[in-house]
Protein backbone atom coordinates (compact mmCIF):
# COMPACT_ATOMS: atom_id res chain seq x y z
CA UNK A 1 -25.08 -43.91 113.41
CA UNK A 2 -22.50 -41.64 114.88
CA UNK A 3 -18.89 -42.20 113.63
CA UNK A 4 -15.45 -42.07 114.84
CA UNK A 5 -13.18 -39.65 113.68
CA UNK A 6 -11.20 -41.65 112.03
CA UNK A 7 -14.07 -43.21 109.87
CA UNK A 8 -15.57 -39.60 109.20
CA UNK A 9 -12.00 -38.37 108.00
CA UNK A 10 -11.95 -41.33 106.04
CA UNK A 11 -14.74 -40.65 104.26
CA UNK A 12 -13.93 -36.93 103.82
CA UNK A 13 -11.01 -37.87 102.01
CA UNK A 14 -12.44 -40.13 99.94
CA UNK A 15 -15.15 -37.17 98.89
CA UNK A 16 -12.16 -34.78 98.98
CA UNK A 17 -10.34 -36.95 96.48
CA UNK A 18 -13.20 -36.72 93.25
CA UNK A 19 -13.93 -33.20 94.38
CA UNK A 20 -10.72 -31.37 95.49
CA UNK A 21 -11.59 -28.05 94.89
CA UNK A 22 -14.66 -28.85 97.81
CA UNK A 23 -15.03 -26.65 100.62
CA UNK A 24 -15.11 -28.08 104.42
CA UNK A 25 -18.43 -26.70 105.04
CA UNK A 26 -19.75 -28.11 101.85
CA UNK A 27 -18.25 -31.24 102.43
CA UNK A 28 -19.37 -31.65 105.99
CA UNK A 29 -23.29 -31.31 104.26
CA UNK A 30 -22.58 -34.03 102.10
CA UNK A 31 -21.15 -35.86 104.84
CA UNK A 32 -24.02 -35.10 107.22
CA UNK A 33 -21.99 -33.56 109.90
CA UNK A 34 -21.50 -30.14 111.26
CA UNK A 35 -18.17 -28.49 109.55
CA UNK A 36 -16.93 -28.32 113.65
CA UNK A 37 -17.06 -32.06 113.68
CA UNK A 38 -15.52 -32.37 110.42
CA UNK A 39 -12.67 -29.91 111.65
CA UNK A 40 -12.43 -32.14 115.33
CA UNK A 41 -11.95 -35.61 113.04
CA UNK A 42 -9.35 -34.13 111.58
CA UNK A 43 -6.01 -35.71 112.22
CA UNK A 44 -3.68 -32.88 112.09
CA UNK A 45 -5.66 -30.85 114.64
CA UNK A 46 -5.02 -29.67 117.71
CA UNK A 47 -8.06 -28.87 120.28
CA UNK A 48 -7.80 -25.20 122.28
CA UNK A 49 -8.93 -24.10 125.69
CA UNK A 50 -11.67 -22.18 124.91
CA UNK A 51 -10.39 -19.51 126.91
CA UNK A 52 -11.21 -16.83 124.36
CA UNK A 53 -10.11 -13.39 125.95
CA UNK A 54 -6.54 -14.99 126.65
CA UNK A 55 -6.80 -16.93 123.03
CA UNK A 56 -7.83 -13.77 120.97
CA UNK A 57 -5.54 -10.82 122.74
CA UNK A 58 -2.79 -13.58 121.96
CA UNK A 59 -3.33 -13.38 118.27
CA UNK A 60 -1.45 -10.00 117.37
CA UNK A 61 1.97 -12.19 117.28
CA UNK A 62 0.65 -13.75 114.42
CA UNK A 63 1.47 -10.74 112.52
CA UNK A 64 -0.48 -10.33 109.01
CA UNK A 65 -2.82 -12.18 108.97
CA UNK A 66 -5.99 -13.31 106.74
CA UNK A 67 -9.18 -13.07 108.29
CA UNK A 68 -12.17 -15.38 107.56
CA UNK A 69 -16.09 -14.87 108.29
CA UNK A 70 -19.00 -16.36 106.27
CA UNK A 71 -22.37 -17.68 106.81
CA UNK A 72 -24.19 -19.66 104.31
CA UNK A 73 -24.20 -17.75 101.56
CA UNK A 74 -21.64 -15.24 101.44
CA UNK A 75 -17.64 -15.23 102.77
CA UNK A 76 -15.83 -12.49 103.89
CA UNK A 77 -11.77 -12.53 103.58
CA UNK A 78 -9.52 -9.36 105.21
CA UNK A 79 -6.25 -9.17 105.39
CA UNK A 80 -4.91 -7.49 108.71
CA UNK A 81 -3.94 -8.53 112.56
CA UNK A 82 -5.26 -8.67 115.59
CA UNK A 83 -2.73 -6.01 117.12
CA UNK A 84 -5.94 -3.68 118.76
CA UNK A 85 -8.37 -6.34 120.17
CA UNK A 86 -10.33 -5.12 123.04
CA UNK A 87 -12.80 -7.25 125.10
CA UNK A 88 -15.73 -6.32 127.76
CA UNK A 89 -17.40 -9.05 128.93
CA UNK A 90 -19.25 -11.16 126.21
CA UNK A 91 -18.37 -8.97 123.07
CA UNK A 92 -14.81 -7.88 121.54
CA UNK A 93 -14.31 -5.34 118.89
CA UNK A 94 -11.19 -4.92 116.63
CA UNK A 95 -11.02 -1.45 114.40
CA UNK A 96 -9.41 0.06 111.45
CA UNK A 97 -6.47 -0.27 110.65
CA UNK A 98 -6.42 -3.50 111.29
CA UNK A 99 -9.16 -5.85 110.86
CA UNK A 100 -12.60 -4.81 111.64
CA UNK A 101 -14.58 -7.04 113.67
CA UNK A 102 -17.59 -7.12 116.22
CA UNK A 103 -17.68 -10.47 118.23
CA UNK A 104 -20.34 -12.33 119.83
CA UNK A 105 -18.51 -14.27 122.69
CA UNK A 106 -21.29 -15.61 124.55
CA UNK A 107 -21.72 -17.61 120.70
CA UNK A 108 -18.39 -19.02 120.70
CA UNK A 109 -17.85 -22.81 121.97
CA UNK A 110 -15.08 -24.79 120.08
CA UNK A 111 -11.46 -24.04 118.82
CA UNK A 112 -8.94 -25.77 116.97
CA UNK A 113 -5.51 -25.22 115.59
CA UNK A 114 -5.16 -27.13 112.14
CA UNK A 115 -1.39 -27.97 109.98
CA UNK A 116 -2.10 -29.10 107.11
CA UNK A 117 1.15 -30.20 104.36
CA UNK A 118 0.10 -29.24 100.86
CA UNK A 119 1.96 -28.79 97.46
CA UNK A 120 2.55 -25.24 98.09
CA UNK A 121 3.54 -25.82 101.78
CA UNK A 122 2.08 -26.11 105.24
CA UNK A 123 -0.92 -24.36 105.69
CA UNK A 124 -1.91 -23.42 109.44
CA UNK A 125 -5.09 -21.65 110.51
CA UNK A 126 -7.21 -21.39 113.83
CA UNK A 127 -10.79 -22.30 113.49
CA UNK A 128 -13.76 -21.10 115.62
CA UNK A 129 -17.49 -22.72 116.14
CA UNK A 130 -20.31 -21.98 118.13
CA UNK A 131 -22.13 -24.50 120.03
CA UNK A 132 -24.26 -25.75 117.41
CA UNK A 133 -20.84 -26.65 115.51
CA UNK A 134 -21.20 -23.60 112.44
CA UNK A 135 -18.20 -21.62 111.98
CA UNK A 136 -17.33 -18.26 113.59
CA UNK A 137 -14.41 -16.95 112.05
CA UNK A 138 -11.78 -19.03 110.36
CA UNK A 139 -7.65 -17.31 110.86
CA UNK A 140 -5.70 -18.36 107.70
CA UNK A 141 -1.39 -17.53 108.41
CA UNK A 142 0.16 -16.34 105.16
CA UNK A 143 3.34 -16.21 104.07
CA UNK A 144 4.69 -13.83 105.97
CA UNK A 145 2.63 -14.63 109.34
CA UNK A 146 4.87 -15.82 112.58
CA UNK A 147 4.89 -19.47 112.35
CA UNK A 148 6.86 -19.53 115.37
CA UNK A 149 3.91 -17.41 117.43
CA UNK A 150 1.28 -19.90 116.15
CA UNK A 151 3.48 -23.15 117.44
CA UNK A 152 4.02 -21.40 120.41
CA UNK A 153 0.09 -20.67 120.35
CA UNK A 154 -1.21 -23.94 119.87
CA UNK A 155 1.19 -25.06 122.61
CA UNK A 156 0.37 -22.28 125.12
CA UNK A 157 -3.67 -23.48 124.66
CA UNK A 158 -3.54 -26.96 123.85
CA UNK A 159 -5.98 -29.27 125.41
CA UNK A 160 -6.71 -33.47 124.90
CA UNK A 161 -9.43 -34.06 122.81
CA UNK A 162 -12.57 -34.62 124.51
CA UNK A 163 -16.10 -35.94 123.79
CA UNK A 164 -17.71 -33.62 120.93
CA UNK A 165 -20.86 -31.78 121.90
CA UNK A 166 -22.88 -30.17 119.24
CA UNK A 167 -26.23 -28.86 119.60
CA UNK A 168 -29.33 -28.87 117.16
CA UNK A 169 -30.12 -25.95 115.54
CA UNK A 170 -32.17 -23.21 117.47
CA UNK A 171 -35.43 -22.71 116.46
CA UNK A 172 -36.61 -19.31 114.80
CA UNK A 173 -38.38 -17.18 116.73
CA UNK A 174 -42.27 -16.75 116.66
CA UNK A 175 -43.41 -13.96 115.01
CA UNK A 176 -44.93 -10.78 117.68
CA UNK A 177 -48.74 -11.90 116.90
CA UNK A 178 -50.23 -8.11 116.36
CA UNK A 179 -47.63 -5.06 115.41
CA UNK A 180 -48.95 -1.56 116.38
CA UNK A 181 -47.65 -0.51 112.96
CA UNK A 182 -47.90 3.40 113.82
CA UNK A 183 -46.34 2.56 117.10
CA UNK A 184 -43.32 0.82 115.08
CA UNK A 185 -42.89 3.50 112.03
CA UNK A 186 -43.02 6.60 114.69
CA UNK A 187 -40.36 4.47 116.95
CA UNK A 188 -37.94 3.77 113.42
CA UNK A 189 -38.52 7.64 112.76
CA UNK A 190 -37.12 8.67 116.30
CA UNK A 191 -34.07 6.70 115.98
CA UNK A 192 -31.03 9.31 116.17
CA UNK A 193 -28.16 6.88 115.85
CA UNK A 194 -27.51 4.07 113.39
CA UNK A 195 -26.53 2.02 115.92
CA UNK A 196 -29.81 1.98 117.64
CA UNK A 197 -31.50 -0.22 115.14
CA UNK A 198 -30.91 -3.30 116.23
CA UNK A 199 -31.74 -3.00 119.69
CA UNK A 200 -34.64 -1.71 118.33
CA UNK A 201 -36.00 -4.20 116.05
CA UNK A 202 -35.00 -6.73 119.39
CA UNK A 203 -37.56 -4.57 121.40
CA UNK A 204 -40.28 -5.40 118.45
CA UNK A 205 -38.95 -9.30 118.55
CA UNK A 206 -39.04 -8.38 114.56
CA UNK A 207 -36.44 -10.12 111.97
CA UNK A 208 -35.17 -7.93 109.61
CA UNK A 209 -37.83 -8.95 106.82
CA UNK A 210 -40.79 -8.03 108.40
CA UNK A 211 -39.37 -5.21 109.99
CA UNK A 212 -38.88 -3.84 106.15
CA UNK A 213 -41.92 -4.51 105.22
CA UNK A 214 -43.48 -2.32 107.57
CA UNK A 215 -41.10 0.40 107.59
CA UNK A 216 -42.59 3.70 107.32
CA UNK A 217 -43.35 4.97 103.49
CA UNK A 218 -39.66 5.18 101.35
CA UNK A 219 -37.64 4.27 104.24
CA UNK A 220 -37.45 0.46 102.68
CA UNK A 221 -37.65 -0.92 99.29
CA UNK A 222 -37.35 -3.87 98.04
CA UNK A 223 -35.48 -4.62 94.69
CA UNK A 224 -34.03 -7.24 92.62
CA UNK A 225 -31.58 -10.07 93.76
CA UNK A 226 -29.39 -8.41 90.59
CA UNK A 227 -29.33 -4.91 92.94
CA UNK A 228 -25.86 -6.16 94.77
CA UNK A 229 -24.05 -7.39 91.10
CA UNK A 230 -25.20 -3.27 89.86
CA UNK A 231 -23.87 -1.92 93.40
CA UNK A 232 -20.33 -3.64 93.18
CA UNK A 233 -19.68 -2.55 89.49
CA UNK A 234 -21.20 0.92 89.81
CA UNK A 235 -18.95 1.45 93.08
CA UNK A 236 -15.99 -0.01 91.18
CA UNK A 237 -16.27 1.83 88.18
CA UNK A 238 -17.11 5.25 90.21
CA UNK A 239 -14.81 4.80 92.54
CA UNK A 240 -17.03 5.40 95.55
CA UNK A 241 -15.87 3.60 98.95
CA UNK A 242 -17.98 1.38 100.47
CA UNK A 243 -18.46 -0.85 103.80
CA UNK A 244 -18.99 -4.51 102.96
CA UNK A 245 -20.59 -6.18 106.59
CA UNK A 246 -20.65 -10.00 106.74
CA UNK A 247 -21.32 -11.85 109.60
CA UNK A 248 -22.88 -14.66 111.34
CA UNK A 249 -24.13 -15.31 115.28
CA UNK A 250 -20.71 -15.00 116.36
CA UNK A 251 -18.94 -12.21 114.34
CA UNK A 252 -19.40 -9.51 112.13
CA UNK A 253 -16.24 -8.67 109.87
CA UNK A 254 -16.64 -5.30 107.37
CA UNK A 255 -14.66 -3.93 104.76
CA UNK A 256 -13.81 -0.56 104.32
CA UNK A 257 -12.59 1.08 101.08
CA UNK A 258 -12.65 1.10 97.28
CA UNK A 259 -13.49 -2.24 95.32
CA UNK A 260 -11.72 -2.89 92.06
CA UNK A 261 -12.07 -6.56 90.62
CA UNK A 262 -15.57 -7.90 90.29
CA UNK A 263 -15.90 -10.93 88.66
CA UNK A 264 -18.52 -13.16 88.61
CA UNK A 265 -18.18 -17.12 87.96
CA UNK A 266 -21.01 -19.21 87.82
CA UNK A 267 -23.23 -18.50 90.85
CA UNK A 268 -20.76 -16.69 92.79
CA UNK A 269 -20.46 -12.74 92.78
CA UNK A 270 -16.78 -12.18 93.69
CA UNK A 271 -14.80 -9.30 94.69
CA UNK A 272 -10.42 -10.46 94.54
CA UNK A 273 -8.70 -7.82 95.81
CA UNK A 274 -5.49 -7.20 97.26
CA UNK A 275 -6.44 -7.07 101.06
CA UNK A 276 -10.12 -7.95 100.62
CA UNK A 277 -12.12 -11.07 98.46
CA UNK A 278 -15.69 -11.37 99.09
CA UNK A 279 -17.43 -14.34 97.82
CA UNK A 280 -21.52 -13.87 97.80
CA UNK A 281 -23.54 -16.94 96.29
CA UNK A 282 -26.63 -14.77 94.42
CA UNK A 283 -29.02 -18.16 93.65
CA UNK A 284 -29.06 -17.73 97.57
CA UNK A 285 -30.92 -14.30 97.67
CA UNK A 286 -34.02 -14.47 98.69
CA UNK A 287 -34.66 -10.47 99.33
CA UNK A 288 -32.84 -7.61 98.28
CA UNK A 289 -33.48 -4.11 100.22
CA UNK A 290 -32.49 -0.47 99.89
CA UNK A 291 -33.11 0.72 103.27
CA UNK A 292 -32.71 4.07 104.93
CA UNK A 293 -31.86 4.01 108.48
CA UNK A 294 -31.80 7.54 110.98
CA UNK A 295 -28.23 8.42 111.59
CA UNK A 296 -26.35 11.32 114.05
CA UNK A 297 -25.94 13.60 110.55
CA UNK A 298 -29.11 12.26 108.69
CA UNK A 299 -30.60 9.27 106.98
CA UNK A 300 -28.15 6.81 106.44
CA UNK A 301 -28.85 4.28 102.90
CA UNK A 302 -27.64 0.88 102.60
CA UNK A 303 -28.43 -2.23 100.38
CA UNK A 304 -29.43 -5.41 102.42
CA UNK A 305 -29.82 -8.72 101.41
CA UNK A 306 -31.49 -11.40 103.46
CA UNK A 307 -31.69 -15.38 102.61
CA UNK A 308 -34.35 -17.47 102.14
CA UNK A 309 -34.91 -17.87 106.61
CA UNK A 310 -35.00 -13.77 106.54
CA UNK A 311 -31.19 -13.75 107.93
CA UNK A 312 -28.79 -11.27 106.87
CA UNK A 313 -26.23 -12.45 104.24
CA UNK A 314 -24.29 -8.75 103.39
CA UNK A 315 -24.56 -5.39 104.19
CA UNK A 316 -23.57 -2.69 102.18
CA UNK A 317 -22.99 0.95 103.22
CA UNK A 318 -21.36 4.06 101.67
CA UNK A 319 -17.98 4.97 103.60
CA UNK A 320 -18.58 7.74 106.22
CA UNK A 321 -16.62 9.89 108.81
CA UNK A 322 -17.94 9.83 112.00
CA UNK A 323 -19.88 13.24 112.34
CA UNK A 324 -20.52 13.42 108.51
CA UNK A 325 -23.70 12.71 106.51
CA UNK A 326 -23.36 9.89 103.81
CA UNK A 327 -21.38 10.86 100.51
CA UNK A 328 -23.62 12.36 98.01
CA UNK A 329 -22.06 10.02 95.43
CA UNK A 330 -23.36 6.91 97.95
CA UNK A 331 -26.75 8.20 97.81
CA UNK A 332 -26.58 8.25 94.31
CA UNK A 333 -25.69 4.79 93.71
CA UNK A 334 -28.50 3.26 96.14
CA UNK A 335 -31.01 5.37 94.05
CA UNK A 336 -30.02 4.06 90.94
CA UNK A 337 -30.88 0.69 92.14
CA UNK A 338 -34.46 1.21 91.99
CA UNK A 339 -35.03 4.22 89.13
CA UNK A 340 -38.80 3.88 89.43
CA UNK A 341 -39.61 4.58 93.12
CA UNK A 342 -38.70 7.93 93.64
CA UNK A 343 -39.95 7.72 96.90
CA UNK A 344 -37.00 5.47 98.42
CA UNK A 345 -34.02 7.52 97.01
CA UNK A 346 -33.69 8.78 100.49
């Protein structure tokens, strides 16, 4: 039986109350609702025209902001603005160096502007869903954010509250039934740019998975869940930048620079630091890849890890210039990964 929103927020709180430390989207599983309805029952927010070139190129006011993108098993927190936001069409892009994000418009569906009183002070955030009510991107104001811009914000886009529509979950895609395997290996070898390879694998109608599995001979290896705990520490400890990707249907955040504090607690791989936390769940790791992609100044390594439905949960690359092969001590670290196959160390 569908319930109100009071009933639902109700019950949240009572869950929230022997659990505080519970996040939304766990606590809208346990509540068998989508984390968007959770977010729409909740009393202290307000609902946004969905008017999302005029809502995003109105967020640079905000000032410093923190950034949040996550799918199931991994979460993705910058800290930057939204002062260069540029849109064409369906998709937006923000750059360096300011946040980093690719965006998926045509995935976007709900918004809502949240206050929320706490011991430490009001909180205020924007939240974003797509249509089948998982979140996009999540915008957190700190302490030094422009209250004032987000109350004028939430005023400026404000709309009543209106009948909730979520959608079920889309199916997965059948599988191509036969694979010219030659055909697909001599078509990954061609590739000049790394940015090629997704419209590529969308010409094959392959997921990621089996597209790695029949990638031509030391061009994809798998390797053990433990591969991304290794790649963190030995980046840290070397000092070698990396770019952390995380993303879902709607957005694609990355990091860009040194890490420093790993820590691990429990089931969570964590990186806290200033500007940058990444929280990656590693029970949730299904596959683990070191894959080498064609790029404009040669091959181009990167660890991949996929979840149990073959989805992407993080991407990591070595830091690059534009123009400039990969960083010898990048190459290094992937190989290190997997000691015993020779033949993927690029």
């Amino acid at each position: 039986m569908e319930r109100a929103p009071s009933a639902l927020w109700d019950a949240y709180r009572t869950l929230k109350s022997g659990t505080p430390m519970l996040r939304a989207r766990d606590a809208a599983r346990a509540l068998a609702v989508t984390e968007c309805e959770l977010a729409a029952a909740d009393p202290s927010s307000t609902w946004l025209r969905p008017d999302w070139n005029a809502l995003l190129t109105s967020l640079a006011p905000l000032g410093t902001v923190m950034a949040l993108v996550r799918n199931e098993a991994c979460v993705h927190e910058l800290t930057g603005n939204y002062a260069n936001v540029t849109l064409a069409g369906q998709t937006g892009l923000a750059l360096r160096p300011n946040l980093d994000l690719r965006l998926f418009l045509n995935h976007w569906h709900h918004a809502f502007a949240t206050r929320t009183e706490t011991p430490r002070g009001p909180v205020r955030n924007l939240q974003f869903f797509d249509r089948h009510g998982e979140a996009i991107q999540k915008v957190y104001l700190r302490a030094d954010s422009h209250a004032d811009a987000f109350d004028a914000l939430v005023e400026r886009f404000r709309v009543p509250p209106t009948l909730l529509c979520i959608d079920l979950p889309p199916a997965a895609p059948a599988l191509p039934a036969d694979i010219d395997v030659e055909a697909f290996r001599t078509g990954w070898l061609s590739l000049r740019d790394i940015h090629q390879f997704h419209p590529f694998l969308r010409r094959w109608g392959l997921p990621r998975r089996q597209a790695f599995e029949l990638a031509p001979p030391g061009h994809a290896c798998r390797v053990d869940a433990g591969a991304a705990e290794r790649l963190l520490n030995g980046a840290a400890a070397a000092g070698v930048p990396i770019m952390v990707f995380v993303g879902n249907r709607g957005a694609i955040q990355i990091h860009t620079g040194q890490v420093h504090r790993i820590k691990r607690l429990g089931e969570w791989l964590n990186v806290f630091d200033p500007g940058f936390n990444l929280h990656l769940r590693t029970d949730l790791i299904a596959d683990a890849w070191v894959v080498h992609k064609p790029g404009d100044c040669g091959p181009l390594g990167s660890l991949e890890l996929l979840d149990a439905n073959g989805d992407s949960i993080v991407t990591f690359f070595g830091e690059r210039q534009p123009g400039h092969p990969e960083r010898a001590e990048w190459t290094a670290l992937l190989a290190s990964l997997h000691p015993e196959d020779r033949a993927c160390a690029g």
